[in-house]
Structures are given as structure tokens and as C-alpha cells.
N, C-alpha and C. Protein backbone atom coordinates (compact mmCIF):
# COMPACT_ATOMS: atom_id res chain seq x y z
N UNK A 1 0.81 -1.20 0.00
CA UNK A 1 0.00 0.00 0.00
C UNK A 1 0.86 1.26 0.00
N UNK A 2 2.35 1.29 0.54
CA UNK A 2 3.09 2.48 0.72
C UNK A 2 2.95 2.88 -0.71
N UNK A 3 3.54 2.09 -2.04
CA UNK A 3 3.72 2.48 -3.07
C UNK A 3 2.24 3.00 -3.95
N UNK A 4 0.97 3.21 -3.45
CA UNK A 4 0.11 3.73 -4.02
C UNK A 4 0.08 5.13 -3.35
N UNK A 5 -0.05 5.17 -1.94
CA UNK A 5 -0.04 5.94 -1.17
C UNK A 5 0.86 7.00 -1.75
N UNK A 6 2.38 6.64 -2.30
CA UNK A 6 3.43 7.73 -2.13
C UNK A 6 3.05 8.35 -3.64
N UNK A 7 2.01 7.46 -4.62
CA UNK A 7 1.93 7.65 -5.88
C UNK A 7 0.71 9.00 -5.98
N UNK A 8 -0.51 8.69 -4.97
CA UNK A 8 -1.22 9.61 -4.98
C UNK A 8 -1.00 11.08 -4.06
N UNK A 9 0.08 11.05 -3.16
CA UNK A 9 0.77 11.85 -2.46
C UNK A 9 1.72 12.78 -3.48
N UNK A 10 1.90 12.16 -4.41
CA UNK A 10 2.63 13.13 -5.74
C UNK A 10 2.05 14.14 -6.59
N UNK A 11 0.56 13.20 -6.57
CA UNK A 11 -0.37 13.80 -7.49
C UNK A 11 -0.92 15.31 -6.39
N UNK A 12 -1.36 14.76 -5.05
CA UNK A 12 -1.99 15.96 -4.06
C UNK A 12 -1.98 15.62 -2.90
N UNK A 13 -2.02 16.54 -1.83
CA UNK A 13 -2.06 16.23 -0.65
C UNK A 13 -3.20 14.96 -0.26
N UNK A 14 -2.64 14.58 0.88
CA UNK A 14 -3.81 12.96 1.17
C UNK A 14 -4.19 13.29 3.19
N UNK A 15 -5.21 13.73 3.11
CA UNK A 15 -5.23 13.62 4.75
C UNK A 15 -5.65 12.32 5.18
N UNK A 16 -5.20 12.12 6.32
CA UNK A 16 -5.47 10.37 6.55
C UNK A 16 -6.82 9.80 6.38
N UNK A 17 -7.49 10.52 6.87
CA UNK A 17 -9.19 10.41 6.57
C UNK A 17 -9.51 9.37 5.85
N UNK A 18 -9.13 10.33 4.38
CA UNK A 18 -9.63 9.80 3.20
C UNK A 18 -8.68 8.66 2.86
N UNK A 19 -7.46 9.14 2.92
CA UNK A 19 -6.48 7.59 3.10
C UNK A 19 -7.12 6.25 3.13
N UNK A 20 -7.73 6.49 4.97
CA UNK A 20 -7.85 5.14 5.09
C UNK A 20 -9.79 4.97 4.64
N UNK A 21 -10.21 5.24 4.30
CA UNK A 21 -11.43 5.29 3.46
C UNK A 21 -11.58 4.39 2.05
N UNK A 22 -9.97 5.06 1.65
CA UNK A 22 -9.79 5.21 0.01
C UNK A 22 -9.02 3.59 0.17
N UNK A 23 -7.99 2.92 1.18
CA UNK A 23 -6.96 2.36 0.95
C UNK A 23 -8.53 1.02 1.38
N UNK A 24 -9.76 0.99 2.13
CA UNK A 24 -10.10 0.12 2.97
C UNK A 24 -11.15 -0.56 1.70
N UNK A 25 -11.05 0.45 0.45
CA UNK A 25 -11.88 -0.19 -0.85
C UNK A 25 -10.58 -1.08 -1.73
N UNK A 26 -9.44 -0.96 -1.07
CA UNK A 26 -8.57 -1.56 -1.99
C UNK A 26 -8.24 -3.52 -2.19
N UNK A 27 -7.94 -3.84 -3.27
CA UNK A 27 -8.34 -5.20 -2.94
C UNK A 27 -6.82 -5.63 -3.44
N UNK A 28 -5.77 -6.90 -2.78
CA UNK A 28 -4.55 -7.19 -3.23
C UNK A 28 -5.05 -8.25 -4.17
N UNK A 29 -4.36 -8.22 -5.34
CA UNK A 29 -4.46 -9.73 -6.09
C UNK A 29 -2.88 -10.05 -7.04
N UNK A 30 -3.05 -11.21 -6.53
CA UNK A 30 -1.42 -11.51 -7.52
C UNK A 30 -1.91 -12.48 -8.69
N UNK A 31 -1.44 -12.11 -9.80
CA UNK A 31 -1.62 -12.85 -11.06
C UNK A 31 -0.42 -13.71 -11.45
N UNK A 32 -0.11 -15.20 -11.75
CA UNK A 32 1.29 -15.45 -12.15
C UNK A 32 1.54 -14.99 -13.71
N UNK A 33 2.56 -15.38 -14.09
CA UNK A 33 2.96 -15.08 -15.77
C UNK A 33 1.66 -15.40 -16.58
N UNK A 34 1.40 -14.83 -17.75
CA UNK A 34 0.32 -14.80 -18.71
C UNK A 34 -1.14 -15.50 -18.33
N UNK A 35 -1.47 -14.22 -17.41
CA UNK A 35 -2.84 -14.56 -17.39
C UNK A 35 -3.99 -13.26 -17.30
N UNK A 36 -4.73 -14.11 -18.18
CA UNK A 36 -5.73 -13.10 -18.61
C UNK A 36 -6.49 -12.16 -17.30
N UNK A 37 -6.18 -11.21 -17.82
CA UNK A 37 -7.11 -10.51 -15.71
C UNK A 37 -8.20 -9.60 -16.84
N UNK A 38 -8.42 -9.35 -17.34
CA UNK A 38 -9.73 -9.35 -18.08
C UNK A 38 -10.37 -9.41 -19.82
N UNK A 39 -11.28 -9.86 -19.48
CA UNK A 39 -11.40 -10.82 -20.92
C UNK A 39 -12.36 -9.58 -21.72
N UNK A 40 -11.70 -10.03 -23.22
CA UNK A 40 -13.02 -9.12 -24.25
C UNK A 40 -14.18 -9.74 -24.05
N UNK A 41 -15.07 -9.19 -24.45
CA UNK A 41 -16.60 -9.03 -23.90
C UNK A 41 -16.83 -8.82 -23.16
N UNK A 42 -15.94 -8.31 -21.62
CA UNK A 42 -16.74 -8.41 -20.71
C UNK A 42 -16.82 -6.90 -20.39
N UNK A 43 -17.22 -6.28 -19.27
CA UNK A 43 -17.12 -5.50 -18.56
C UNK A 43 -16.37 -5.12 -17.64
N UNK A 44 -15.76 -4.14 -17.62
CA UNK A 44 -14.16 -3.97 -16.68
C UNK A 44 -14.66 -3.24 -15.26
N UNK A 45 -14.89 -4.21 -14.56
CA UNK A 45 -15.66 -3.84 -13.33
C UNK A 45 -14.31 -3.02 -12.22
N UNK A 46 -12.97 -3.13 -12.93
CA UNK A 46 -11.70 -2.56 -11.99
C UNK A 46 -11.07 -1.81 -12.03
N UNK A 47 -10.31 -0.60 -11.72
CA UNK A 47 -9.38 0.11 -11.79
C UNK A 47 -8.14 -0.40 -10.82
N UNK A 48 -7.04 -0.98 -11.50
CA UNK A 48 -5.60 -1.18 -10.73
C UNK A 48 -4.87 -0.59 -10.51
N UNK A 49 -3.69 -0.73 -9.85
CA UNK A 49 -2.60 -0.11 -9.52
C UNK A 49 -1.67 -1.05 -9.59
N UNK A 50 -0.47 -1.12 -10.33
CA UNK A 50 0.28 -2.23 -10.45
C UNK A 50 1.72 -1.72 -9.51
N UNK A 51 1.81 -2.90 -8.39
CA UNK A 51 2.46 -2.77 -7.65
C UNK A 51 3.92 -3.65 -7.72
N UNK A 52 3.73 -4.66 -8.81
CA UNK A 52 4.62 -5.45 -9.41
C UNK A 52 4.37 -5.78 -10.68
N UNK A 53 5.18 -5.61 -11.53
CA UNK A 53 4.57 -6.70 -12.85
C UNK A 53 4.97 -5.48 -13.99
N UNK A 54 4.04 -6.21 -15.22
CA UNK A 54 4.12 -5.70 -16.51
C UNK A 54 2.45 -6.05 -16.56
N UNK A 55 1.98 -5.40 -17.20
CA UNK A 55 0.49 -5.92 -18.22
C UNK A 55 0.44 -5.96 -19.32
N UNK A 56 -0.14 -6.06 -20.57
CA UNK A 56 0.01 -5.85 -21.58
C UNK A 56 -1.77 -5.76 -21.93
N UNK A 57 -2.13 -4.88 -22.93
CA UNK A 57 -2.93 -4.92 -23.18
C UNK A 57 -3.28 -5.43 -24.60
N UNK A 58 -4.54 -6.24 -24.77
CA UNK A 58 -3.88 -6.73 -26.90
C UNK A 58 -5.55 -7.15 -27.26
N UNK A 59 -5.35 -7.26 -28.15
CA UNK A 59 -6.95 -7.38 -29.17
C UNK A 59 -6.24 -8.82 -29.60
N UNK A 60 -7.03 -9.93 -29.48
CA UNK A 60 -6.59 -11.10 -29.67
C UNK A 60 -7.36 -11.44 -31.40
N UNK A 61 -6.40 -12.30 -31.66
CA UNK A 61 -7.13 -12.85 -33.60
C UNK A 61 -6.79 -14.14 -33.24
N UNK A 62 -5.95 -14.37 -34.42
CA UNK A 62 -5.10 -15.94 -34.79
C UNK A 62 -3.91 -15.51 -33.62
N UNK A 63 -3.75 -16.95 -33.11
CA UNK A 63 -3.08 -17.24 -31.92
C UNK A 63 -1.31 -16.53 -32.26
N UNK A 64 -1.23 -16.07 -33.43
CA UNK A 64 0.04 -15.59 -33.63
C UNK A 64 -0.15 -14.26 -34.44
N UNK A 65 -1.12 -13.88 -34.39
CA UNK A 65 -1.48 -12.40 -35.09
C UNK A 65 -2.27 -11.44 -33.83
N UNK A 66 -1.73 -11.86 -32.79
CA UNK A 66 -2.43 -10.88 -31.81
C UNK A 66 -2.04 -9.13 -31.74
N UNK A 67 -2.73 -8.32 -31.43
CA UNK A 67 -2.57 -7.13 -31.91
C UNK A 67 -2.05 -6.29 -30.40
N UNK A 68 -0.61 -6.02 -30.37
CA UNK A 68 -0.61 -5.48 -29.06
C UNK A 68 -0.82 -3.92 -28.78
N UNK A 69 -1.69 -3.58 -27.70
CA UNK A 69 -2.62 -2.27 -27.62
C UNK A 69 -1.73 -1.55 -26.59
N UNK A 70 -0.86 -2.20 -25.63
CA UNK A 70 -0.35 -0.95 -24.83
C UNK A 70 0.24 -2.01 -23.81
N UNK A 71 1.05 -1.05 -22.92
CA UNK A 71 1.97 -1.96 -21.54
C UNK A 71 1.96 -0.98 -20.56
N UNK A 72 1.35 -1.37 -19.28
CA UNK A 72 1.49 -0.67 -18.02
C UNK A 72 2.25 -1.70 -17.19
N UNK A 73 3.09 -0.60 -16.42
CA UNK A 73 4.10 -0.77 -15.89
C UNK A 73 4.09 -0.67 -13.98
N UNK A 74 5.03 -0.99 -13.01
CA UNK A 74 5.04 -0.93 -11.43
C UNK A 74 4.67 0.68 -11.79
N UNK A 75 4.03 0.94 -10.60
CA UNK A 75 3.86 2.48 -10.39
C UNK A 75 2.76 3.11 -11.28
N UNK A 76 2.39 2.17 -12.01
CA UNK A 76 1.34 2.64 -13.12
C UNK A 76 -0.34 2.47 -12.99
N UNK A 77 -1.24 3.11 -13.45
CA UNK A 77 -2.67 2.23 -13.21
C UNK A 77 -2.95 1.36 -14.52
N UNK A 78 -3.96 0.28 -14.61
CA UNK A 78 -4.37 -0.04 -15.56
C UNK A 78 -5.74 -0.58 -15.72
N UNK A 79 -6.00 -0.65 -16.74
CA UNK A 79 -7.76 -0.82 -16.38
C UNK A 79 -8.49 -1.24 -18.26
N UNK A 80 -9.28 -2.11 -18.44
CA UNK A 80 -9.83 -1.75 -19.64
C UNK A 80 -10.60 -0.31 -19.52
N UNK A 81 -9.91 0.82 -19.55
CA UNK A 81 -10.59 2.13 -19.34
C UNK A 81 -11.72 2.75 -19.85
N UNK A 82 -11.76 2.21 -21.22
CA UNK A 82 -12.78 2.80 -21.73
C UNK A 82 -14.39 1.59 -21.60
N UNK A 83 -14.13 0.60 -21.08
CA UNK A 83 -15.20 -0.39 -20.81
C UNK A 83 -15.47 -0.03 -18.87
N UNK A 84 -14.55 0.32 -18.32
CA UNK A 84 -14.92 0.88 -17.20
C UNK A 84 -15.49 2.00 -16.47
N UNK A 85 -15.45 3.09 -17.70
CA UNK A 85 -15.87 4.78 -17.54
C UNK A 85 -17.32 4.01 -17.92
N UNK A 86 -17.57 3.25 -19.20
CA UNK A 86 -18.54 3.26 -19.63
C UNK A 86 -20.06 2.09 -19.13
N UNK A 87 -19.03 1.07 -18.63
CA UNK A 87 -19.61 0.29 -18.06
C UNK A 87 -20.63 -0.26 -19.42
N UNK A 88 -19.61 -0.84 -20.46
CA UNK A 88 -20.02 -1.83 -21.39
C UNK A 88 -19.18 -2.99 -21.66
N UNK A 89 -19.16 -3.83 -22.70
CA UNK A 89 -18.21 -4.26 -22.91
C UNK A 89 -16.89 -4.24 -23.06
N UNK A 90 -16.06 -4.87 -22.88
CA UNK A 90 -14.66 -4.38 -23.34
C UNK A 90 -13.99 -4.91 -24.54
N UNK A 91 -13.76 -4.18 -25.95
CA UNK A 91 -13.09 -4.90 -27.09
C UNK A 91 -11.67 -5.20 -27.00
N UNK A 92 -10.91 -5.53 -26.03
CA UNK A 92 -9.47 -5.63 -25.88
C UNK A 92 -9.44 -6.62 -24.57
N UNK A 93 -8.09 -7.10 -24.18
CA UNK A 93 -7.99 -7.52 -23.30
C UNK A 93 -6.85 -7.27 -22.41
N UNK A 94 -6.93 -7.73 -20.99
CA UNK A 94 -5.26 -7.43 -20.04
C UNK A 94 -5.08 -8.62 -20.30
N UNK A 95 -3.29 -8.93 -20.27
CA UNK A 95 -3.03 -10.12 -19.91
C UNK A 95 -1.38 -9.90 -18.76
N UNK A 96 -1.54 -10.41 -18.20
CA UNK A 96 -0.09 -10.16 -17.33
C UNK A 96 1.21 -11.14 -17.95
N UNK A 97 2.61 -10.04 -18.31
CA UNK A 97 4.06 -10.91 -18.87
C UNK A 97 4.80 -11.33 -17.68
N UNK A 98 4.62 -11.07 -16.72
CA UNK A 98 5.55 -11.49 -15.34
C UNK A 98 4.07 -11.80 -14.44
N UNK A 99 5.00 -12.20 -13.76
CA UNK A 99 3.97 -12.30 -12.00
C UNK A 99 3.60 -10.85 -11.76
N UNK A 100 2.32 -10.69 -11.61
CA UNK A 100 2.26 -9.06 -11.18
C UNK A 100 1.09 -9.02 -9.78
N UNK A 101 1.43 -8.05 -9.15
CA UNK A 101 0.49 -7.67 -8.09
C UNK A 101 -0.48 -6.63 -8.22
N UNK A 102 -1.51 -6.20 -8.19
CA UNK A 102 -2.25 -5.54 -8.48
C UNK A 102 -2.85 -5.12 -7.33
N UNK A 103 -3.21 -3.94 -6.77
CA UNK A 103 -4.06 -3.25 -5.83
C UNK A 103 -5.37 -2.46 -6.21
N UNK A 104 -6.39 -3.09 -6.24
CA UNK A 104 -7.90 -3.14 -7.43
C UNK A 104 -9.06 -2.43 -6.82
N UNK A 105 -10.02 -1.54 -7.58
CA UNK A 105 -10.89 -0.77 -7.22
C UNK A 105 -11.90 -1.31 -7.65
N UNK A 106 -13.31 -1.32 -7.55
CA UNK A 106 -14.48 -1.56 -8.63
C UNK A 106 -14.76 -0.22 -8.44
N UNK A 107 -15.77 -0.34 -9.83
CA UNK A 107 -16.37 0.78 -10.42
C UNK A 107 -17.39 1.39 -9.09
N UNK A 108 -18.01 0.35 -8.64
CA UNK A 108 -18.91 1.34 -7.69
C UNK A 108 -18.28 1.66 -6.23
N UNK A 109 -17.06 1.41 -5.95
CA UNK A 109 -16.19 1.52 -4.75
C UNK A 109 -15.44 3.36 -5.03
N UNK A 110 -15.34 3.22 -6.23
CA UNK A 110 -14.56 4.13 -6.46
C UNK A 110 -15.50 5.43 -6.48
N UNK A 111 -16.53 5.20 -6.89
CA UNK A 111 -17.52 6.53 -7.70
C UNK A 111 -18.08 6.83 -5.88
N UNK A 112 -18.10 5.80 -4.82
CA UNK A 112 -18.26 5.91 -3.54
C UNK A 112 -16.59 7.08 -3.12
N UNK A 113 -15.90 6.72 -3.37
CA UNK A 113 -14.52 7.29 -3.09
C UNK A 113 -14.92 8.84 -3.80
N UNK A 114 -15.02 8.94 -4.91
CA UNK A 114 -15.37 10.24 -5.40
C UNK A 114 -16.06 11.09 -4.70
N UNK A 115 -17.54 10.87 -4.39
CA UNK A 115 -18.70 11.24 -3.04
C UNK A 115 -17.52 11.87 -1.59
N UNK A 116 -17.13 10.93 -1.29
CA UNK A 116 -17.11 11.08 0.36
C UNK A 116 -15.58 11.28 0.62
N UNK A 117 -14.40 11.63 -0.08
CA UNK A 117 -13.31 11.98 -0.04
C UNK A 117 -12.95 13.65 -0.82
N UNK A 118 -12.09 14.01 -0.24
CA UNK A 118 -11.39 15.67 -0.72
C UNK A 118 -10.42 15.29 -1.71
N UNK A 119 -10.02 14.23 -1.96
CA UNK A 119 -9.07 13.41 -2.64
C UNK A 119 -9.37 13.11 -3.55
N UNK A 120 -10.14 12.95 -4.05
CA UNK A 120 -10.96 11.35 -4.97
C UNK A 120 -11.15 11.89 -6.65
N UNK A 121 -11.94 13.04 -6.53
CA UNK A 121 -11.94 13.21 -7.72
C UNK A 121 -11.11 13.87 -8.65
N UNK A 122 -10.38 14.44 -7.68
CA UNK A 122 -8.88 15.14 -8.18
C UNK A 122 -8.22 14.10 -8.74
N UNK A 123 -7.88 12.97 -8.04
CA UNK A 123 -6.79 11.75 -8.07
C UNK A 123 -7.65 11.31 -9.74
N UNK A 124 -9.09 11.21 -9.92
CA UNK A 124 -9.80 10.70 -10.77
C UNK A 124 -9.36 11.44 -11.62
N UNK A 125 -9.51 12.73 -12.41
CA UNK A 125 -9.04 13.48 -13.17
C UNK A 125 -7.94 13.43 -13.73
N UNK A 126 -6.99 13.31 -12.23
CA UNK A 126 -5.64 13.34 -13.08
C UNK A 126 -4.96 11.91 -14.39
N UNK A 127 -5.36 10.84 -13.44
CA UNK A 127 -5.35 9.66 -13.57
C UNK A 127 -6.24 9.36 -15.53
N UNK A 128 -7.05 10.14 -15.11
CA UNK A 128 -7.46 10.24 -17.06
C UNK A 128 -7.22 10.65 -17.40
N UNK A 129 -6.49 12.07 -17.10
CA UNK A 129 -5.53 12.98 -18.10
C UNK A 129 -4.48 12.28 -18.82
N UNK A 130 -4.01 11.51 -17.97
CA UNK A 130 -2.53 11.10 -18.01
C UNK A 130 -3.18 9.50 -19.07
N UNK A 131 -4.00 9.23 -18.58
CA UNK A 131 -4.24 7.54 -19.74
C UNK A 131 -4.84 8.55 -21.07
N UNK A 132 -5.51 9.74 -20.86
CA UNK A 132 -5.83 10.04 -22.46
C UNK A 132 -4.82 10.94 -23.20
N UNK A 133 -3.26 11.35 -22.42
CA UNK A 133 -2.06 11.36 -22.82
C UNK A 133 -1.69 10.86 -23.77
N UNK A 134 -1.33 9.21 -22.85
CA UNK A 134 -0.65 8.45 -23.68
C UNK A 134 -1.32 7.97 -24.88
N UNK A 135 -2.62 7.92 -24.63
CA UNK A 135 -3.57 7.34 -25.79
C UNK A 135 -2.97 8.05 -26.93
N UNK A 136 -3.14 9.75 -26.79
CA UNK A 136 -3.27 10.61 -27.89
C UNK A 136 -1.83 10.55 -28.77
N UNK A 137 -0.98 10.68 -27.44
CA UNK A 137 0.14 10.25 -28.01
C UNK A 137 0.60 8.82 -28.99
N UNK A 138 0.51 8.48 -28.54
CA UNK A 138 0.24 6.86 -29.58
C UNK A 138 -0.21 7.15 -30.95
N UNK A 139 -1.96 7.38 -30.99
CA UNK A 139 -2.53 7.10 -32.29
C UNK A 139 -1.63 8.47 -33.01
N UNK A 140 -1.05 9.31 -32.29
CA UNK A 140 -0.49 10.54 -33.32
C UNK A 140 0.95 10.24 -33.27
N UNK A 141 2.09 9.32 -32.85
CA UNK A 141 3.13 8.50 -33.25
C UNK A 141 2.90 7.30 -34.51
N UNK A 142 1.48 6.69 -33.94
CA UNK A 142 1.40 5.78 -35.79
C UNK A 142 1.01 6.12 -36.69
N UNK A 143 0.31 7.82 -36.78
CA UNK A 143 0.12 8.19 -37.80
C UNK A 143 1.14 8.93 -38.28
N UNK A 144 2.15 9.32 -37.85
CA UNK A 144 3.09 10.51 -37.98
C UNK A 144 4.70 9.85 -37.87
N UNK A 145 4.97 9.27 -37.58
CA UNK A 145 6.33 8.67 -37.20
C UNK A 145 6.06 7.30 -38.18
N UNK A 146 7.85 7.52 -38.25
CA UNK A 146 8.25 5.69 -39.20
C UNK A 146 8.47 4.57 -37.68
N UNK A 147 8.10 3.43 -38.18
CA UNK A 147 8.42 2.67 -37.84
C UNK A 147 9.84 2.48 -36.62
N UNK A 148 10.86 3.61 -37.59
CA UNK A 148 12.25 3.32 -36.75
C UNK A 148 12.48 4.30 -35.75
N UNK A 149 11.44 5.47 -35.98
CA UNK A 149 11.18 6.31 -34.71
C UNK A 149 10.43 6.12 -33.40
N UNK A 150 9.20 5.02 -34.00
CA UNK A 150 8.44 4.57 -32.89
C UNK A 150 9.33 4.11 -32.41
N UNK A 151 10.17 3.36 -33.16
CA UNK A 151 10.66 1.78 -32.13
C UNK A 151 11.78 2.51 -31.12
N UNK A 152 12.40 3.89 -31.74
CA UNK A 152 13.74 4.33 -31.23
C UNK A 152 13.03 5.37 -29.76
N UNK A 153 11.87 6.05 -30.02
CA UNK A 153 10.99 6.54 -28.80
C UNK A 153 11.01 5.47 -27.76
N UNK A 154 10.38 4.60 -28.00
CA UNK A 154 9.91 3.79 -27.08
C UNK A 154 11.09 2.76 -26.42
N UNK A 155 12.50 2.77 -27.17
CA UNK A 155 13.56 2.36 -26.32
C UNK A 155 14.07 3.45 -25.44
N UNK A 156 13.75 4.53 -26.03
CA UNK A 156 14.47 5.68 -25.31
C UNK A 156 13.55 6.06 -24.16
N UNK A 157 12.27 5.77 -23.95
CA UNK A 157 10.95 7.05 -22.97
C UNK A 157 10.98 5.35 -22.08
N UNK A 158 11.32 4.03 -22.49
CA UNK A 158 11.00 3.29 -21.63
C UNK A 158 12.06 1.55 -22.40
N UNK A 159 13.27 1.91 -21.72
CA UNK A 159 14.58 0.82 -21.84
C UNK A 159 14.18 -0.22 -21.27
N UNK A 160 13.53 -0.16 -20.05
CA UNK A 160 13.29 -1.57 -19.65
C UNK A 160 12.22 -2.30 -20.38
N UNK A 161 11.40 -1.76 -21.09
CA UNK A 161 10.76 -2.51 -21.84
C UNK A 161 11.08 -3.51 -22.78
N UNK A 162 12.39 -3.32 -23.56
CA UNK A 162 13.14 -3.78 -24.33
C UNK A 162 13.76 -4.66 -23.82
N UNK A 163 14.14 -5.00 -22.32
CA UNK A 163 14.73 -6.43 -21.90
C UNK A 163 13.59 -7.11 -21.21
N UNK A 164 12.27 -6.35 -21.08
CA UNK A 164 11.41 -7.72 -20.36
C UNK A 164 10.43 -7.79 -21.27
N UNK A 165 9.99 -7.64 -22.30
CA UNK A 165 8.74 -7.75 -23.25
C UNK A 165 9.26 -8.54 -24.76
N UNK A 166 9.00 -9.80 -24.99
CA UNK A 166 9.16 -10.72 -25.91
C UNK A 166 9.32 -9.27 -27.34
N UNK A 167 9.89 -9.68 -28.27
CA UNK A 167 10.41 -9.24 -29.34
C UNK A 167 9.03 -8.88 -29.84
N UNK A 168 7.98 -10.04 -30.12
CA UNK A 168 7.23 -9.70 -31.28
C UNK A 168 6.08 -8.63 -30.53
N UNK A 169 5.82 -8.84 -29.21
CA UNK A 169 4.93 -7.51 -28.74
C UNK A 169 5.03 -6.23 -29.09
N UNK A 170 6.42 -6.35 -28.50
CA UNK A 170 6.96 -4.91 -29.11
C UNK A 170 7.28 -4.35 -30.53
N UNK A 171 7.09 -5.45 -31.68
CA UNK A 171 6.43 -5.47 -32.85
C UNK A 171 5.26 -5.21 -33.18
N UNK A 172 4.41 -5.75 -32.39
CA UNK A 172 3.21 -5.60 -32.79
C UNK A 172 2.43 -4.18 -32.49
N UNK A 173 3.34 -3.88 -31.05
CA UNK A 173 2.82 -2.53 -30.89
C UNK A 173 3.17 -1.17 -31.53
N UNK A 174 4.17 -1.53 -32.01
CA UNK A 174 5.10 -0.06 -33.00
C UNK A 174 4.32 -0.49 -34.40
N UNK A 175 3.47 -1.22 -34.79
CA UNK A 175 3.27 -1.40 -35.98
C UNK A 175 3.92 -2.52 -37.17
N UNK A 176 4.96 -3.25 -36.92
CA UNK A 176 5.65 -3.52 -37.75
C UNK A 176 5.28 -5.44 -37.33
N UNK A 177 6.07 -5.86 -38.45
CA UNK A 177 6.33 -7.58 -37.83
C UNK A 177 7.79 -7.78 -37.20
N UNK A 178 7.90 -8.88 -36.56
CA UNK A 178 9.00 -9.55 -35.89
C UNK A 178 10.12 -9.17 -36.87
N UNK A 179 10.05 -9.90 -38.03
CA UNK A 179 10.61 -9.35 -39.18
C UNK A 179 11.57 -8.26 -39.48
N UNK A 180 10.31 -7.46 -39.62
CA UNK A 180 11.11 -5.61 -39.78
C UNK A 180 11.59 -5.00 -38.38
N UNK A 181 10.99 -5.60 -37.61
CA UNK A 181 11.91 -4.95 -36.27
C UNK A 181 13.01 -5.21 -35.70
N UNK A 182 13.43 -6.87 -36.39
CA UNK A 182 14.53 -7.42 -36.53
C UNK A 182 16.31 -6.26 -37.61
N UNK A 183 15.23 -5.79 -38.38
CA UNK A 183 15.77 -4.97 -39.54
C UNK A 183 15.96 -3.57 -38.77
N UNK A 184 14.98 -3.58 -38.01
CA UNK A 184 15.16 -1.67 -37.30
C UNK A 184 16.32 -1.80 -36.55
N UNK A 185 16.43 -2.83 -35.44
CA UNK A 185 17.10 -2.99 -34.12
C UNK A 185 18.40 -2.99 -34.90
N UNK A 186 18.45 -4.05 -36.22
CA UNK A 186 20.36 -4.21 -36.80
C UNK A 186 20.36 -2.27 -37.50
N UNK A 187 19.80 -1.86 -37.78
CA UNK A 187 20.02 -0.05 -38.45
C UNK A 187 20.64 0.42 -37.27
N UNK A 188 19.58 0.49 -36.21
CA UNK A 188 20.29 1.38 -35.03
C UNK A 188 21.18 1.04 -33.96
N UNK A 189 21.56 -0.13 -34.29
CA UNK A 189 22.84 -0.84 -33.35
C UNK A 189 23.79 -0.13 -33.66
């Protein structure tokens, strides 16, 4: 719990109050290596906090054409976000690349946290600023950037990704195949 605590303590002040209000909706869950923590079709009844691990987020096809959508990281939140604001289905899925720990909200725990905390909806705000960031950032890197810039951004804004995330994810997510990223990585060596 320290490491959520010191995360929302960055964002704004936290009086204990709401602290322990906010920390007593929180739920621990550990996932081992590749497992699904929420499935397409469903409804993303959670907002996380990843306290260990990697996630990956991906639109599944043919068992070797999976489409990878994004990676949250320790210190990060993650959530099918847009099936959770909306409380519909979700067209994507989480799946966890390491053992990860997760510290988990539901949708109606939280919108309770919003109500009855000085904290809550600030922390809420920011927390979507920052996921519709990266979003924006993204779809305006694959429309605008080559291939060897995505791939050279994303070694540079986040290195550890590059020694714990299998080759072809990180293919799949810059756009390219195993293939050509094989071809990017020998250019910029």
C-alpha cells in the first residue's frame, strides 16, 4: 500500500481520513505469468494499480497475429478504461508478462470514493488525463512517425521494456512484424 499511497501523495495532498477510506476499498491480487485478468466481452468492473509486474494490453485474432494495444508498468494504473468509464463491454484484453500484483478498485467503490473523499476526484481526473495522454500520443506516433522512430521513442521514454517484453509484442505494438523490427534494431545498433 506504501507504493500507491506515495503515488497519490505526488499527485496531491492525502489527509489520513480519506487515506484510510480510500486504501479500505482496496483489494490485493497476484496474477502469475500470462494470465488473462480481463477478458473481451466483458465488462471492466476494476481500476488497478500495479504494484509489481508488466500488463500488456492486446486485441486477440489468430493465436500468432495478436494485436498489441499498450503496456502498463510498477507504479502505473491499468484498467480496460474505456469499458470501465462506460460500463459496457470491453473490445481488448489485459493479460499479465511477469507475475504481477495488483491493488484493485471496482467501479462502484470508487464513484463511492469520489462522493465522500477531498481526494478522490482530483486523483480521478488526473489519472485520465494522463491515460488520455498516452492514448493521444500513440494514435499521433502511428500516424506521424516511421516505424524506426516509434521503435527508437519507445527504447528511449522506456529501456526496460526492451529487456522484459518478448520481441514480437513490441512489434506488434510499433506497428511492424518480428521481421522488420529485426531490420530496425540491426540499423540502429
Amino acid at each position: 500500500m506504501d507504493k500507491i499511497r506515495k503515488y497519490i501523495e505526488s499527485i496531491t495532498e492525502v489527509n489520513d481520513e480519506d487515506w484510510k477510506f480510500f486504501s479500505s476499498k482496496l483489494q490485493k491480487k497476484w496474477y502469475s505469468k500470462k494470465t488473462i485478468i480481463a477478458e473481451i466481452g466483458e465488462v471492466e468492473n476494476h481500476i488497478s494499480f500495479i504494484e509489481k509486474g508488466i500488463v500488456r494490453l492486446l486485441i486477440p485474432n489468430k493465436e500468432d497475429d495478436e494485436i498489441t494495444y499498450g503496456f502498463s508498468f510498477e507504479n502505473e494504473f491499468i484498467s480496460a478504461y474505456d469499458s470501465f468509464l462506460t460500463q459496457t463491454p470491453s473490445q481488448y484484453q489485459l493479460e499479465t508478462l511477469v507475475e504481477t500484483s495488483l491493488l484493485s478498485i471496482t467501479y462502484s467503490d470508487l464513484q463511492n470514493v469520489y462522493e465522500h473523499t477531498k481526494m478522490g476526484n482530483l486523483i480521478g481526473r488526473l489519472v485520465a488525463e494522463r491515460l488520455f495522454i498516452i492514448k493521444s500520443n500513440r494514435a499521433l506516433s502511428l500516424l506521424n512517425d516511421s516505424a524506426e522512430k516509434r521503435y527508437f521513442n519507445l527504447f528511449t521514454e522506456r529501456p526496460n521494456l526492451i529487456k522484459e517484453i518478448p520481441l514480437k509484442y513490441i512489434a506488434s505494438y510499433i506497428g511492424v512484424t518480428p521481421q522488420s523490427l529485426s531490420r530496425i534494431r540491426k540499423q540502429i545498433s
